[in-house]
PDB file of N, CA and C in Angstrom:
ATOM      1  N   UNK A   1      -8.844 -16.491 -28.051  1.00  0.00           N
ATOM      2  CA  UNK A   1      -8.328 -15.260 -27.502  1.00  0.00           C
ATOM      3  C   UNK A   1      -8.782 -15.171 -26.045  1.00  0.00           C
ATOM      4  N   UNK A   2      -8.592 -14.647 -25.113  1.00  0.00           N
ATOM      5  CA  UNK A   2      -8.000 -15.026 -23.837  1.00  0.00           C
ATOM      6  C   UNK A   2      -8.331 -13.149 -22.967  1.00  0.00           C
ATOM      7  N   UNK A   3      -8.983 -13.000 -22.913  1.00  0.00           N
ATOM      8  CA  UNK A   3      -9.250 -11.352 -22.260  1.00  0.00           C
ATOM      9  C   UNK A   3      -8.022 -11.407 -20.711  1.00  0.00           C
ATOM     10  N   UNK A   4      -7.577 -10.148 -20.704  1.00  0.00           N
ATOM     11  CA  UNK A   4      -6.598  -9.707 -19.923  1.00  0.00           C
ATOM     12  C   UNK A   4      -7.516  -9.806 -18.534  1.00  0.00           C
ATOM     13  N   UNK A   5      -6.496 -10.071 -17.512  1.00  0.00           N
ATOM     14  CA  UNK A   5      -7.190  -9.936 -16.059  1.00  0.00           C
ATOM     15  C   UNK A   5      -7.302  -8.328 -15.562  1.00  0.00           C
ATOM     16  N   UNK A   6      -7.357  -7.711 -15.321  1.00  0.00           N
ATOM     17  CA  UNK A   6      -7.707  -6.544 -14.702  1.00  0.00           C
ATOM     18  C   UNK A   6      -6.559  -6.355 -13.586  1.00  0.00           C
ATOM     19  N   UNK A   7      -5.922  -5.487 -13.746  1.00  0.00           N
ATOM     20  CA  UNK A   7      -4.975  -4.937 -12.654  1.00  0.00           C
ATOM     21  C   UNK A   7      -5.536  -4.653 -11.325  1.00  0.00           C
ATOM     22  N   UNK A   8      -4.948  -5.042 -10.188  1.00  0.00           N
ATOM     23  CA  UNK A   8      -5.405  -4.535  -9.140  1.00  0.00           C
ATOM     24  C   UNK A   8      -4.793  -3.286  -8.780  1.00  0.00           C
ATOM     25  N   UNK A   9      -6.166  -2.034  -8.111  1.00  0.00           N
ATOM     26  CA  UNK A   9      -5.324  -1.153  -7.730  1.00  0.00           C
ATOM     27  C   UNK A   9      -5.012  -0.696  -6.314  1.00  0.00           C
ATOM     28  N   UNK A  10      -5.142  -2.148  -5.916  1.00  0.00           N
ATOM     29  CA  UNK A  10      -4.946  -1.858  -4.279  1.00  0.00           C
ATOM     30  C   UNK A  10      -4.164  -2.820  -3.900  1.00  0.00           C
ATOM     31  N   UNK A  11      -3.036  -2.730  -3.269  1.00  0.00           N
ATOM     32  CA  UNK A  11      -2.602  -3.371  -2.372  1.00  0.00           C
ATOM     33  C   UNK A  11      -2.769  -4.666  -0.850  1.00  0.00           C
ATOM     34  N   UNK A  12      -2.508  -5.413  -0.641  1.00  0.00           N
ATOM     35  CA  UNK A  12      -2.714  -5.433   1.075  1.00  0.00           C
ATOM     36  C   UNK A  12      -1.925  -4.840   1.813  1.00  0.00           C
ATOM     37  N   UNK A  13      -2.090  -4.859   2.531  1.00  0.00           N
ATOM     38  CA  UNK A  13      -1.170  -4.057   4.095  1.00  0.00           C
ATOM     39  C   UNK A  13       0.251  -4.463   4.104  1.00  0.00           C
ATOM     40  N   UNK A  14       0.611  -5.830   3.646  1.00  0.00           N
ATOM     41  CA  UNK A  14       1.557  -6.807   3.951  1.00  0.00           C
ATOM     42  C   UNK A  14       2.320  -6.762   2.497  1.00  0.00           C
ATOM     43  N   UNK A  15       1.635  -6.628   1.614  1.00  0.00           N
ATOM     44  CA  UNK A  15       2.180  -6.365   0.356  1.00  0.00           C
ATOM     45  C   UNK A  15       3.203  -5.093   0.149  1.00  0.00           C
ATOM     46  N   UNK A  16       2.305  -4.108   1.070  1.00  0.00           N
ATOM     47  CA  UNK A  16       2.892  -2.214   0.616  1.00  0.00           C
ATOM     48  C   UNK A  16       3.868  -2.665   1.474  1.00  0.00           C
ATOM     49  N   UNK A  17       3.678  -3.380   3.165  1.00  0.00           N
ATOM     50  CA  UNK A  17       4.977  -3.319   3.880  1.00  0.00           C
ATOM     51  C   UNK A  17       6.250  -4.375   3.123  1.00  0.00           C
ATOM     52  N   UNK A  18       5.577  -4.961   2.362  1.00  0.00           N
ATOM     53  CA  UNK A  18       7.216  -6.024   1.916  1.00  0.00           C
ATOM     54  C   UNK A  18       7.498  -4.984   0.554  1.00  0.00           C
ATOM     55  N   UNK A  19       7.025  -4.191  -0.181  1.00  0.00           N
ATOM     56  CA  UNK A  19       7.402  -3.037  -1.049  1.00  0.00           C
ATOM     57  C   UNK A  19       8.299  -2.730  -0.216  1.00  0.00           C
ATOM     58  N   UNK A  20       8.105  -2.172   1.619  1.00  0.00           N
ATOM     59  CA  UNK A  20       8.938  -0.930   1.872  1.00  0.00           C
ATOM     60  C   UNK A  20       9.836  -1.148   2.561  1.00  0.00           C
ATOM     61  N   UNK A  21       9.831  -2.833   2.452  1.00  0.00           N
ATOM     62  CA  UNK A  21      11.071  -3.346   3.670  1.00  0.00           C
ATOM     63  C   UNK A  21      10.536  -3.714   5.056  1.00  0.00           C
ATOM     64  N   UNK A  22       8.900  -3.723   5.343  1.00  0.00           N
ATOM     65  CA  UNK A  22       8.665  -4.058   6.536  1.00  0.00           C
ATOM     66  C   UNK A  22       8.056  -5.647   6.931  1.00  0.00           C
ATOM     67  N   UNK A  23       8.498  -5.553   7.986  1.00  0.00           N
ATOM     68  CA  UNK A  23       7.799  -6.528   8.457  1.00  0.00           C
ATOM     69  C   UNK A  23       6.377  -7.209   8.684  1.00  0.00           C
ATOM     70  N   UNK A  24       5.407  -8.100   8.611  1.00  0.00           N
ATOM     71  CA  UNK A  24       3.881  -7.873   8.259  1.00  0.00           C
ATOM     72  C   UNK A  24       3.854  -6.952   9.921  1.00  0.00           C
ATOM     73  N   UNK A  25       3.979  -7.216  10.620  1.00  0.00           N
ATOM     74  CA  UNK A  25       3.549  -6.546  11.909  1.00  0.00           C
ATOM     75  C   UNK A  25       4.013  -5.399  11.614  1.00  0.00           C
ATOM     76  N   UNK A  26       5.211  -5.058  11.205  1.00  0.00           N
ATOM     77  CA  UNK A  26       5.337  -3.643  11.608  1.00  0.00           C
ATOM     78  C   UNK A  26       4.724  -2.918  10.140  1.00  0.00           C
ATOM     79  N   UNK A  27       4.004  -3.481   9.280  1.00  0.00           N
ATOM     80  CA  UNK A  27       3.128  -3.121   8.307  1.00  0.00           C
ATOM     81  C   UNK A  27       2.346  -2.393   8.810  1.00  0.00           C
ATOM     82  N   UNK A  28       1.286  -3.553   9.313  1.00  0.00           N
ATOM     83  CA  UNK A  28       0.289  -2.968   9.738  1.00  0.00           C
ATOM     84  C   UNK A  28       0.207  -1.868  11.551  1.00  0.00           C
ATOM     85  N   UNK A  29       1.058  -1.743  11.802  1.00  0.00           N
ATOM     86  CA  UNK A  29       1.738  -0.910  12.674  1.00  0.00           C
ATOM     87  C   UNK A  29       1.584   0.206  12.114  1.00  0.00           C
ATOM     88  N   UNK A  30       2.217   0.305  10.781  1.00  0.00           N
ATOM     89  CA  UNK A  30       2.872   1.534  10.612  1.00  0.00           C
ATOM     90  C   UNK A  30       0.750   2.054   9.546  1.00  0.00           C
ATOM     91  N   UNK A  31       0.601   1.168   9.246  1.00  0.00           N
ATOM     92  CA  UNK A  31      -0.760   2.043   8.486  1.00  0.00           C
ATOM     93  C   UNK A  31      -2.010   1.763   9.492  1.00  0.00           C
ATOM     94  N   UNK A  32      -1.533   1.365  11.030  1.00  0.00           N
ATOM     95  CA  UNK A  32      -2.761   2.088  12.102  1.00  0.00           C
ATOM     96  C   UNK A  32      -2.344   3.415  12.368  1.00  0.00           C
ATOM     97  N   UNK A  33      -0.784   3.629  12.458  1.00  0.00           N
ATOM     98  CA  UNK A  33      -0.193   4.882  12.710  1.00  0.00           C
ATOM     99  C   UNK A  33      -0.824   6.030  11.840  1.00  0.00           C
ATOM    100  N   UNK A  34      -0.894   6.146  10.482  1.00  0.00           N
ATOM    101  CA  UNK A  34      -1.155   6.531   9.497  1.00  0.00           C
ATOM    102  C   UNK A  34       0.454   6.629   8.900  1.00  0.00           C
ATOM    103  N   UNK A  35       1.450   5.977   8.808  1.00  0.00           N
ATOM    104  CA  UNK A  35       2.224   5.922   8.260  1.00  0.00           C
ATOM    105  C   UNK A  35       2.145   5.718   6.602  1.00  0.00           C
ATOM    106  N   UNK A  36       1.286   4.865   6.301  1.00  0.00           N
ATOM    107  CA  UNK A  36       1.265   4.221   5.196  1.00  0.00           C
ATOM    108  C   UNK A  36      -0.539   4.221   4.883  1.00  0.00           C
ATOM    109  N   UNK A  37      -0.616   5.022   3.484  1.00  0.00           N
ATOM    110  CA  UNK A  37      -2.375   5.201   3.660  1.00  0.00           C
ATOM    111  C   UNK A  37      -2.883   3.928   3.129  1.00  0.00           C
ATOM    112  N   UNK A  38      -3.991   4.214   4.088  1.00  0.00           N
ATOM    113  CA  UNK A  38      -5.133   3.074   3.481  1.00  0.00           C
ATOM    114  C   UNK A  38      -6.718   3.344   3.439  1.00  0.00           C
ATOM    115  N   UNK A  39      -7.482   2.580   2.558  1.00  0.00           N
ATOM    116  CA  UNK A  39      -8.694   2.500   3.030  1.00  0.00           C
ATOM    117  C   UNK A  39      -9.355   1.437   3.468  1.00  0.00           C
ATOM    118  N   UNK A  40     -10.486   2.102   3.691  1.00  0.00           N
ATOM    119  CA  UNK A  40     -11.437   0.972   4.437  1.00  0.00           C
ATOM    120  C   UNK A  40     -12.337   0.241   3.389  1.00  0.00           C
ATOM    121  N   UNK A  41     -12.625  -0.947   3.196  1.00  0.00           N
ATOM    122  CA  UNK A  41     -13.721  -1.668   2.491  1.00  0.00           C
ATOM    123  C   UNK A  41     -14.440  -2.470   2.857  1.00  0.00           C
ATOM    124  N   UNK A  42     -15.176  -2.520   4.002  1.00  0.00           N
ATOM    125  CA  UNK A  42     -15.852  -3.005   4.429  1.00  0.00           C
ATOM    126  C   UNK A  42     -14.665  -3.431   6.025  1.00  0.00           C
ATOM    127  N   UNK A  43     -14.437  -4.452   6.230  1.00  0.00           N
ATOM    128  CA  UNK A  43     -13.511  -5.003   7.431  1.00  0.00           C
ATOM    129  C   UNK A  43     -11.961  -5.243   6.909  1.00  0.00           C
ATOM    130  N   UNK A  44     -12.408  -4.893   5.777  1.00  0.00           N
ATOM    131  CA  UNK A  44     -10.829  -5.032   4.552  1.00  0.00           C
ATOM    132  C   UNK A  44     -10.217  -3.524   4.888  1.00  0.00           C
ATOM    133  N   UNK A  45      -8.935  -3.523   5.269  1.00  0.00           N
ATOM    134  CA  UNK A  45      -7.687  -2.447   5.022  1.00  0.00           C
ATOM    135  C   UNK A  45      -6.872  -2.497   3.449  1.00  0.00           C
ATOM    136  N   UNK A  46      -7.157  -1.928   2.790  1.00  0.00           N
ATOM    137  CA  UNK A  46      -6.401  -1.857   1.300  1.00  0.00           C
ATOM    138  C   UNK A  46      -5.080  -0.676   1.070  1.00  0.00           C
ATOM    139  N   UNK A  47      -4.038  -1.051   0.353  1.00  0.00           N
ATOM    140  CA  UNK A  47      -3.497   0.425   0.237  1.00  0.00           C
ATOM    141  C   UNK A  47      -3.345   0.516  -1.090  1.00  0.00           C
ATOM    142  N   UNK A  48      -4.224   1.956  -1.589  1.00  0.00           N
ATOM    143  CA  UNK A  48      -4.159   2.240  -3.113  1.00  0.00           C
ATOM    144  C   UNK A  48      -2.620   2.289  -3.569  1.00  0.00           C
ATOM    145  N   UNK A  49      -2.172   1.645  -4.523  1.00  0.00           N
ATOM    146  CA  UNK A  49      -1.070   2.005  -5.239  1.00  0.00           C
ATOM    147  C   UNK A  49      -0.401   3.232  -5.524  1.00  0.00           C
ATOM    148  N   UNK A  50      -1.622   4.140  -6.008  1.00  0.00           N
ATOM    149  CA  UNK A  50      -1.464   5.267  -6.370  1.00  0.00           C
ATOM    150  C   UNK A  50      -0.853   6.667  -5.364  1.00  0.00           C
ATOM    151  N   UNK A  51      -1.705   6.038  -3.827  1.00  0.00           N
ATOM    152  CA  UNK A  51      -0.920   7.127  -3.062  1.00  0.00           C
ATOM    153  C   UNK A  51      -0.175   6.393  -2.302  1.00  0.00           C
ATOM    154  N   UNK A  52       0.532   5.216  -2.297  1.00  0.00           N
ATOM    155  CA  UNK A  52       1.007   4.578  -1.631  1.00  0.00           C
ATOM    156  C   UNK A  52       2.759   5.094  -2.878  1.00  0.00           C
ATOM    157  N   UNK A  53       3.003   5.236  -3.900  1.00  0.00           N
ATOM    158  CA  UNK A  53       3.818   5.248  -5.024  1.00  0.00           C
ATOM    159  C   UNK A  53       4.313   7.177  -4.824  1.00  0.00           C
ATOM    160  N   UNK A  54       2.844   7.823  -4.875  1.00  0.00           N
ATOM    161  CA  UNK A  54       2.956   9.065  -4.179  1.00  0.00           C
ATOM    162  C   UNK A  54       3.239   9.360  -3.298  1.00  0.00           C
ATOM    163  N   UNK A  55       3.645   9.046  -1.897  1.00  0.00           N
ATOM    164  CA  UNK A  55       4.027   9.383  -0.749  1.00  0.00           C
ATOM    165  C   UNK A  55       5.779   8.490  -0.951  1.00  0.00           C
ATOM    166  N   UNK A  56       6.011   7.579  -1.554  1.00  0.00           N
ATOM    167  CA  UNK A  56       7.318   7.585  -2.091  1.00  0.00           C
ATOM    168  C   UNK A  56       8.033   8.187  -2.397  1.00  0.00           C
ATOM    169  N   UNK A  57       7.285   9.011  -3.560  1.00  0.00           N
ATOM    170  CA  UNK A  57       8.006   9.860  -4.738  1.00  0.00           C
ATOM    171  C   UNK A  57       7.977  10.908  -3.762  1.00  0.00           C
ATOM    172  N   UNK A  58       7.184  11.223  -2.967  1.00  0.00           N
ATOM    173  CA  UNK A  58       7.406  12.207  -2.099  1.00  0.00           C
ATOM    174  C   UNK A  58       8.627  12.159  -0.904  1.00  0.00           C
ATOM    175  N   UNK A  59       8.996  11.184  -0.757  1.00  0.00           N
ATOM    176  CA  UNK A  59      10.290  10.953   0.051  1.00  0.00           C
ATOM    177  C   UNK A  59      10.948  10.748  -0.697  1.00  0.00           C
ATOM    178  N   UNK A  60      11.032  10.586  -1.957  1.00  0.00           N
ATOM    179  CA  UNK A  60      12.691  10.722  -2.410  1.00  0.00           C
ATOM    180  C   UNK A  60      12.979  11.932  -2.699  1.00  0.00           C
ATOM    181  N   UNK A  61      11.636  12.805  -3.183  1.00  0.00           N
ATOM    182  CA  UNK A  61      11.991  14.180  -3.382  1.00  0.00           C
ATOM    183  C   UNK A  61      12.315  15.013  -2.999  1.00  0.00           C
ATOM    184  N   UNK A  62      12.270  14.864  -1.220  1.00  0.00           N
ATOM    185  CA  UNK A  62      12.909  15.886  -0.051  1.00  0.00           C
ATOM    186  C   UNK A  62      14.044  15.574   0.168  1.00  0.00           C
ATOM    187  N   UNK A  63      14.901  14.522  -0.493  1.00  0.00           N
ATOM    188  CA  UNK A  63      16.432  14.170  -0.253  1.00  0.00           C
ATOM    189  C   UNK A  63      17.554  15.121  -1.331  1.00  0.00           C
TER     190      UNK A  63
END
């Protein structure tokens, strides 16, 4: 039996921008802007899933 890997719940920068259609530059463009949230982990930029999925749902909901 074989134990499950653990979900990640963070993103990279480059990951959330190819989710949203961007480019890696204009990724990380857009989450120095604060376009796209992130945190800090040491010299690491991460973007939680959770409010990264939330600020989605939040733009489809003002349409």
């Amino acid at each position: 039996m074989t134990a499950e890997e653990p979900k990640a719940l963070v993103y990279t920068v480059h990951e959330a921008g190819c989710l949203l259609g961007l480019t890696k530059n204009n990724a990380y463009l857009a989450a120095k802007r604060g376009d796209i949230p992130t945190i800090k982990i040491g010299r690491l930029i991460k973007v939680p899933k959770a409010a990264l999925h939330a600020m989605i749902d939040a733009g489809a909901a003002v349409k």
